[in-house]
Every structure is written in C-alpha cells, then in structure tokens.
C-alpha atoms as a PDB file:
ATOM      1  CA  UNK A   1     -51.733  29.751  -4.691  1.00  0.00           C
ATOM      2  CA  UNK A   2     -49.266  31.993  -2.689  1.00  0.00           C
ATOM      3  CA  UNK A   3     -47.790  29.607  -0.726  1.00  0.00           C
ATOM      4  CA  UNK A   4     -47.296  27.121  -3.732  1.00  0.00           C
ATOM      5  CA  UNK A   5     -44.874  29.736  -5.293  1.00  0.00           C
ATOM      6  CA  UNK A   6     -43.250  29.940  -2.542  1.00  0.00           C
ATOM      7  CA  UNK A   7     -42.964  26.279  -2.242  1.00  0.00           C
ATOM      8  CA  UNK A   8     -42.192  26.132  -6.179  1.00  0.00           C
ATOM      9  CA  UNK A   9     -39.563  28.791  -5.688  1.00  0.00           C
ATOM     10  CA  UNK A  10     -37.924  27.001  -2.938  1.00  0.00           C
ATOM     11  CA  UNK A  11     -37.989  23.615  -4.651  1.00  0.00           C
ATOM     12  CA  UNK A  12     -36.245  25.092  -7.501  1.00  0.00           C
ATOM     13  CA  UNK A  13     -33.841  27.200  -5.605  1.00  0.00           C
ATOM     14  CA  UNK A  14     -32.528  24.012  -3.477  1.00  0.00           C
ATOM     15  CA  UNK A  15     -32.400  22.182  -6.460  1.00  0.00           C
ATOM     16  CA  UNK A  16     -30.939  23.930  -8.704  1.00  0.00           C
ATOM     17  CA  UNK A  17     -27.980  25.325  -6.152  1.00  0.00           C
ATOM     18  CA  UNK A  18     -27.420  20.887  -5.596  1.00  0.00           C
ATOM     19  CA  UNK A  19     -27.310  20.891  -9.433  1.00  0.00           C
ATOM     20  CA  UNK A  20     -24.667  24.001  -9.175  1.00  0.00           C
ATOM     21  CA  UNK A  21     -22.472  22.535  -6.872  1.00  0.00           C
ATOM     22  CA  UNK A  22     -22.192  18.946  -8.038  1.00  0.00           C
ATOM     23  CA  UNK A  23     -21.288  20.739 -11.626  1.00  0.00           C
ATOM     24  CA  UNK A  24     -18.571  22.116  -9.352  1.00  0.00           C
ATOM     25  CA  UNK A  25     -17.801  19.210  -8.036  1.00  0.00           C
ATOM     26  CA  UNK A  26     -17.323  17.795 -11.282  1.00  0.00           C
ATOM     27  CA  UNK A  27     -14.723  20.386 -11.928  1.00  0.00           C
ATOM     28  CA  UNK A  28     -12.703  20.018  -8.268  1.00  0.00           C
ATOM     29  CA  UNK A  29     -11.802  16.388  -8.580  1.00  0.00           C
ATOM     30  CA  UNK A  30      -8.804  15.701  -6.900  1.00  0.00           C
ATOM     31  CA  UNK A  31      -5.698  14.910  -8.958  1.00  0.00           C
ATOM     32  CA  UNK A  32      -2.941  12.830  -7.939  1.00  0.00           C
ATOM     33  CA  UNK A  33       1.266  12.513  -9.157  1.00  0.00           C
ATOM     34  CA  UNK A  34       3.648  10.429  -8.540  1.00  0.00           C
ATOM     35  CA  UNK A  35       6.472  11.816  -5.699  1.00  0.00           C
ATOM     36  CA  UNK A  36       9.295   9.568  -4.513  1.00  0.00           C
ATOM     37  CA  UNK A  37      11.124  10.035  -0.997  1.00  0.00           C
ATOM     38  CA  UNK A  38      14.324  12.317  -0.343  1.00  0.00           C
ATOM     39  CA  UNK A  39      16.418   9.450  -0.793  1.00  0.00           C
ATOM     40  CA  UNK A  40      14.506   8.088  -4.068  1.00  0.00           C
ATOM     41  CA  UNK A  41      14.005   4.538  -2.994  1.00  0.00           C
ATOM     42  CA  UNK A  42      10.061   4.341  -2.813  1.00  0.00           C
ATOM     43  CA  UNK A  43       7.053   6.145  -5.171  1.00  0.00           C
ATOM     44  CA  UNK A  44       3.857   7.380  -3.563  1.00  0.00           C
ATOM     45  CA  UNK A  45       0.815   8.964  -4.476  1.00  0.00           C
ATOM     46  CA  UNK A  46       0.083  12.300  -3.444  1.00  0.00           C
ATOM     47  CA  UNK A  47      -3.046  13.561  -4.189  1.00  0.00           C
ATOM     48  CA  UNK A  48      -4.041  17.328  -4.093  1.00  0.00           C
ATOM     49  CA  UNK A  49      -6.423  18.210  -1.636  1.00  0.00           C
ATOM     50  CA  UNK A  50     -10.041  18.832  -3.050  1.00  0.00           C
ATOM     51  CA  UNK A  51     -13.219  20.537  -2.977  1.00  0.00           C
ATOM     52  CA  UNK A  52     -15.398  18.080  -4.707  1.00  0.00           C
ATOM     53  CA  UNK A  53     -16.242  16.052  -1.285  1.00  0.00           C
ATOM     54  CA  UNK A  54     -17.366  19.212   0.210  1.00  0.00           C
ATOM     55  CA  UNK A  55     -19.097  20.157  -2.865  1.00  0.00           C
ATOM     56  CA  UNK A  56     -20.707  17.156  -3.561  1.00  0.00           C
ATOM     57  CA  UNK A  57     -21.580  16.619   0.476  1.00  0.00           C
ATOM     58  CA  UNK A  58     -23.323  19.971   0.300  1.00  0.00           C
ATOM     59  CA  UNK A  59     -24.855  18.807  -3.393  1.00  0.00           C
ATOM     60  CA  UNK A  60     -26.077  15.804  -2.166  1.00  0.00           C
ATOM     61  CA  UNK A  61     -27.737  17.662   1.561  1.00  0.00           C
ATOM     62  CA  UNK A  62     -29.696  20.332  -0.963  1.00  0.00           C
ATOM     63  CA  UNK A  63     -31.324  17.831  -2.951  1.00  0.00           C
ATOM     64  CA  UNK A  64     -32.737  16.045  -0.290  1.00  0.00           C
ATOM     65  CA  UNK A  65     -33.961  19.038   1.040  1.00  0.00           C
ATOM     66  CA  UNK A  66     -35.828  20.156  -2.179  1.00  0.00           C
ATOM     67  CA  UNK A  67     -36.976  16.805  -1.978  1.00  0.00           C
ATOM     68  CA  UNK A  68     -38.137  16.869   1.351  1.00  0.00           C
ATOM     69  CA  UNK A  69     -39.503  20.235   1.000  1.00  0.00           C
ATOM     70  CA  UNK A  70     -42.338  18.796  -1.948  1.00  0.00           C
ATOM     71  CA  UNK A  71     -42.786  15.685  -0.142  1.00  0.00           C
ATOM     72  CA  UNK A  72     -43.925  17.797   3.148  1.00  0.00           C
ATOM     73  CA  UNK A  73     -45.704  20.357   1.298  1.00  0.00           C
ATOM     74  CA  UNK A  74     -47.393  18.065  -1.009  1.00  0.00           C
ATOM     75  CA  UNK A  75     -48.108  15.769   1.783  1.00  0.00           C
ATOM     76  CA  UNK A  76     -46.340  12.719  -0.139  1.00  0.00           C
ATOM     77  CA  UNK A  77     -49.121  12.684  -2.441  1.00  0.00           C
ATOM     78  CA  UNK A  78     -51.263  10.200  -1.354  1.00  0.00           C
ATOM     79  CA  UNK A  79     -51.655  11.691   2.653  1.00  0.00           C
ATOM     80  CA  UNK A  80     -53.090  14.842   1.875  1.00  0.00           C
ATOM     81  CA  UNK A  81     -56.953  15.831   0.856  1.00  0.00           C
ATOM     82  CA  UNK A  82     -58.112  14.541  -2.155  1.00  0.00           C
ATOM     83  CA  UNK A  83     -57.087  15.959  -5.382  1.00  0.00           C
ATOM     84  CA  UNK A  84     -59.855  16.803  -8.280  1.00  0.00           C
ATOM     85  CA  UNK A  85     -60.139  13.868 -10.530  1.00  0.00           C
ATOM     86  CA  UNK A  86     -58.298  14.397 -14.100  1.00  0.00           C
ATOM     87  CA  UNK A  87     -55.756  15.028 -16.490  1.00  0.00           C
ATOM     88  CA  UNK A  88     -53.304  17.221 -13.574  1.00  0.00           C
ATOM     89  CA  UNK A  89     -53.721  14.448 -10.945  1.00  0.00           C
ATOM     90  CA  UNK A  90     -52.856  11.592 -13.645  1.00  0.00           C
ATOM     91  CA  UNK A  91     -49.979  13.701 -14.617  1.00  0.00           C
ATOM     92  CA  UNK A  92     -48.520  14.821 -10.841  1.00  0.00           C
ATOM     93  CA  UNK A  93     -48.934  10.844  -9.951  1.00  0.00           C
ATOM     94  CA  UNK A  94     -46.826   9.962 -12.642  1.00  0.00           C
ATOM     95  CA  UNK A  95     -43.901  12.869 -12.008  1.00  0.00           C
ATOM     96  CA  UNK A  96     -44.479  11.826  -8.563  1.00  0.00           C
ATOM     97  CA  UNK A  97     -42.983   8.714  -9.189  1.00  0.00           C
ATOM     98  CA  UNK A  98     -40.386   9.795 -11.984  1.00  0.00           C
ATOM     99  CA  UNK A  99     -38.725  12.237  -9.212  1.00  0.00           C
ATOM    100  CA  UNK A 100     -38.324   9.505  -6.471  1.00  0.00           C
ATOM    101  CA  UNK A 101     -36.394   7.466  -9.451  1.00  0.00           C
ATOM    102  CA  UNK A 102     -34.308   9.818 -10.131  1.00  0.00           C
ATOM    103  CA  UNK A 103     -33.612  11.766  -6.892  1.00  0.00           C
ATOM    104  CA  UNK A 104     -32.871   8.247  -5.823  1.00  0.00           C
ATOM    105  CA  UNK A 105     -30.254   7.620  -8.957  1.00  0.00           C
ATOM    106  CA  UNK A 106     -28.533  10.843  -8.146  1.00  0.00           C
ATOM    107  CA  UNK A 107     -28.147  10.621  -4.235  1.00  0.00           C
ATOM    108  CA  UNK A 108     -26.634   7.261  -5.287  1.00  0.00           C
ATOM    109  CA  UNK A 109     -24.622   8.794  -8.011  1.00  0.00           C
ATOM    110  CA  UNK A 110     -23.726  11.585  -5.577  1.00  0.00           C
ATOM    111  CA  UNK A 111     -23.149   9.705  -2.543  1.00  0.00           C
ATOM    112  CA  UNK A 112     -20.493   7.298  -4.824  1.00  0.00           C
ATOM    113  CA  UNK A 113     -19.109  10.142  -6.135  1.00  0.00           C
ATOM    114  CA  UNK A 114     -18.228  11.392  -2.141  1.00  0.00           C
ATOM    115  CA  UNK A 115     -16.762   7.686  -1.091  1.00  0.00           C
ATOM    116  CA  UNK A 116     -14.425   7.418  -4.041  1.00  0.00           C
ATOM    117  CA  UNK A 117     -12.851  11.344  -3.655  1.00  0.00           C
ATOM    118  CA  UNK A 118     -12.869  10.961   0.274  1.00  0.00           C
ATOM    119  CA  UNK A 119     -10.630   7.790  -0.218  1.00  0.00           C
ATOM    120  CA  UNK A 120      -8.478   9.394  -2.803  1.00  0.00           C
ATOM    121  CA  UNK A 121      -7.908  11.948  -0.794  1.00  0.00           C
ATOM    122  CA  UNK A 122      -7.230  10.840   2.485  1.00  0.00           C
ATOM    123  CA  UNK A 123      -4.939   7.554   0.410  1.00  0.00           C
ATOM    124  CA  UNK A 124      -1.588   7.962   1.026  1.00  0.00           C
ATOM    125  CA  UNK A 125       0.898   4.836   0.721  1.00  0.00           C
ATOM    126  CA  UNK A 126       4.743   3.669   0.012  1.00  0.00           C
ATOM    127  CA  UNK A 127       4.569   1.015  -2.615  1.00  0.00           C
ATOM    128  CA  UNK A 128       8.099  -0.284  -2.830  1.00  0.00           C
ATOM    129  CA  UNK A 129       8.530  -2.354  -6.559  1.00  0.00           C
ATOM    130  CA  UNK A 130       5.968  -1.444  -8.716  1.00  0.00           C
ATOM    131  CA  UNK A 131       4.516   2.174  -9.322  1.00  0.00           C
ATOM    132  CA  UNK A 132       1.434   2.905  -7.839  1.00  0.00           C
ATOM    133  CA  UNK A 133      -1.667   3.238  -9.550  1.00  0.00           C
ATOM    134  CA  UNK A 134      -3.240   6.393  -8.529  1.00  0.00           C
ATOM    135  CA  UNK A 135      -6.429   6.224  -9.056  1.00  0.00           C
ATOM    136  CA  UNK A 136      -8.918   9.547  -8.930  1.00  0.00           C
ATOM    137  CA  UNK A 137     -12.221   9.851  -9.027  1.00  0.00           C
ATOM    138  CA  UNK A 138     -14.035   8.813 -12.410  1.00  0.00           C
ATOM    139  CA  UNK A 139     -15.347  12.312 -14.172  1.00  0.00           C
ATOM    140  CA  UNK A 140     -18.630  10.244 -14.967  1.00  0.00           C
ATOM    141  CA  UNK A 141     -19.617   9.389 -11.314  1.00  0.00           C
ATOM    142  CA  UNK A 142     -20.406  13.413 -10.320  1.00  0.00           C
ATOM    143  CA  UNK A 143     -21.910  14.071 -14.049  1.00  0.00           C
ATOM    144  CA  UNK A 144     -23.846  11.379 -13.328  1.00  0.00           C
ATOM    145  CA  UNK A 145     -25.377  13.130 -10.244  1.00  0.00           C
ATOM    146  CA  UNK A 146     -25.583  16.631 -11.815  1.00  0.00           C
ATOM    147  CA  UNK A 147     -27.665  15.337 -14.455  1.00  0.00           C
ATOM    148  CA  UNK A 148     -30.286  13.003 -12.687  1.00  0.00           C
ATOM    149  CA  UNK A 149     -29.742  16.760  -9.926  1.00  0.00           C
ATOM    150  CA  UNK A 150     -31.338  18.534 -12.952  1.00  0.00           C
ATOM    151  CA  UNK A 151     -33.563  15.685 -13.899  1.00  0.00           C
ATOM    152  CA  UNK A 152     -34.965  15.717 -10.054  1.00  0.00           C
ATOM    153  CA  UNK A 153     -35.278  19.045 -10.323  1.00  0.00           C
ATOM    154  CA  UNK A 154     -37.740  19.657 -13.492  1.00  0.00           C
ATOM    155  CA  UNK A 155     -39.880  16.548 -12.527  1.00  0.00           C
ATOM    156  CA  UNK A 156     -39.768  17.622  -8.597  1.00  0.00           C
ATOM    157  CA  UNK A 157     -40.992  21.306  -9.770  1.00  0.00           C
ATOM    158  CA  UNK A 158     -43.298  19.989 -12.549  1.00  0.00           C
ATOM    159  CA  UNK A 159     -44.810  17.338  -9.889  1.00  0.00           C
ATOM    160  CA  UNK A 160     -45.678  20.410  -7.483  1.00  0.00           C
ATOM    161  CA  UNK A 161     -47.113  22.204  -9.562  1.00  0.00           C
ATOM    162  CA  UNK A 162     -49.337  19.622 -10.863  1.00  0.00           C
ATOM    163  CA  UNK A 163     -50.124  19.116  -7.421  1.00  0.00           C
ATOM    164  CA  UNK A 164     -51.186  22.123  -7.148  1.00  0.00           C
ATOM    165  CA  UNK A 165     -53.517  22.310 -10.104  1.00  0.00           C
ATOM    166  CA  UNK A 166     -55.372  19.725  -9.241  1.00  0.00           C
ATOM    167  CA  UNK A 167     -55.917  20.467  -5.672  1.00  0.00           C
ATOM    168  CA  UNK A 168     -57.282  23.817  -6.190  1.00  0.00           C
ATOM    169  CA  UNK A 169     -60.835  24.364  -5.490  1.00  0.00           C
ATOM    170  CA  UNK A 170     -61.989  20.503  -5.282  1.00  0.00           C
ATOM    171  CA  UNK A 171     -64.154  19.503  -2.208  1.00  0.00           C
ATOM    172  CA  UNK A 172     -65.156  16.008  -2.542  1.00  0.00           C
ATOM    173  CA  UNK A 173     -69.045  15.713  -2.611  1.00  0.00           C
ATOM    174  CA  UNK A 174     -70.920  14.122   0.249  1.00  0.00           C
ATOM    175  CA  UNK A 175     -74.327  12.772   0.129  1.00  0.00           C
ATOM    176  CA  UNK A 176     -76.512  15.081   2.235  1.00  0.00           C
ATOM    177  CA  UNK A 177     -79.676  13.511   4.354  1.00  0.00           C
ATOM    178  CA  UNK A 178     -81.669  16.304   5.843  1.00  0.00           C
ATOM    179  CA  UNK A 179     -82.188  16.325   9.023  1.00  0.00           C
ATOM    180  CA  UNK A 180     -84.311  18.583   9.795  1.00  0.00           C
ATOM    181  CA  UNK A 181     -87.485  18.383  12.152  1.00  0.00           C
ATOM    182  CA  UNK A 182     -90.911  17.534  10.391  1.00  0.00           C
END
C-alpha cells in the first residue's frame, strides 16, 4: 500500500498545482486600451503582455500528467490483474469514467482558454474609421478549467484509491486437478 500513497500523493500534488495555476491564470488575463498614433489619425489595441498563457500552458501540462500518472499506475483499469469483485471495484469503474469526462472538459476548457489569450496577445492592428473592439479573454473560459481541474482532481484521487481497495489481496481462484502420480 506504500507505493499507492505515493501514487495518491503524486496524483494530488500534480493536480492540485494545475488547479493552482489555472486559478492564476484566471487572475493574469491580459487587458487591453485603446492608444492612437503620435499624429492621432488611427486607434489600436494594445494589449498588456500576460501570464495567463504560460500559466494556463503549464496548468493544462500538470493535469495531464496526474492523469497519466493514475492511468499508468492503475494500468487504465481494465489492463491490469483482476480486481476483487464488489462494492470498491463498482465504485473505482464508475470514477474511472467520471475523471476521463471531466479531465477531458477541462483540457478543452484549458486549451480554449490558451488560443483566445495567445491571440489577444500577440493582436496588434490599425483600424482606421471605427474603434476597435478589443476583445480579451472571457473570465469564464479559465474558471471553467480550474473547476472541472478540481473536479479531475477529487474523482482522479478517489478513483485510485478505489483502485487500490479493491485490488488488495484478491487472487482469482483457479480450479486445481491434481496431478500427482497414483
């Protein structure tokens, strides 16, 4: 049961550090104002440089590793030796499932989260009539990832240990012909 705390601790550590930084990233959206040229005939956006695509990179890199790290050690589930037959395998089956759903809602949350700030960002243009629009990265789209982050992570750590329960001391019983000499 050593190396399942270790694998527990890790899971947890990863995860919760993704669900630390995309709460920072979350906070580091870029901004953007309105400047207009030395000689004041055109408006532009500028937009601050930010930390949230870096934050949110990293965010998004850490929670596929805590994923990755129960998937290996857990064999995905259905690789590894069989698991004793009851209530815990029922239950890590079903928070199985539950984290894939939502570590796949917030790499998609996180991963929309990096295109929009990395275009903000980098989006730099004269508009000549009308004043630009500048548009920044929607406060929901990281949120969004830092909560299904936190989500991932209970269900990820409740799945392993689960796992773990029910894999503990169960050999599967074989029907045994003697074969001995007469």
């Amino acid at each position: 049961m050593a190396g399942s705390t270790a694998v527990l601790a890790a899971i947890l550590l990863v995860d919760l550090a993704a669900f630390g930084l995309a709460i920072g990233a979350v906070q580091s959206r870029p901004s953007a104002r309105l400047e207009t040229d030395e000689r004041k005939e055109w408006t532009y956006c500028v937009y601050r440089p930010d930390a949230a695509t870096a934050l949110g990179g990293v965010a998004l890199a850490l929670l596929l590793v805590g994923q990755a790290v129960a998937a290996f050690a857990s064999r995905c589930f259905c690789c590894g030796a069989a698991l004793r037959p009851g209530g815990a395998r029922a239950c890590a089956l079903v928070l199985f499932l539950s984290s894939w759903v939502t570590f796949i809602i917030a790499e998609a949350c996180l991963l929309a989260g990096l295109v929009q700030s990395a275009y903000h960002t980098g989006y730099r243009k004269v508009f000549f009539e009308n004043p630009p629009d500048c548009a920044t990265v929607r406060r929901g789209t990281f949120v969004a990832g830092a909560a299904f982050a936190l989500f991932t992570c209970v269900l990820t750590s409740a799945y392993y240990y689960c796992f773990s329960k029910a894999r503990v001391n169960f050999h599967r019983r074989e029907a045994i012909i003697g074969m001995t000499p007469l």
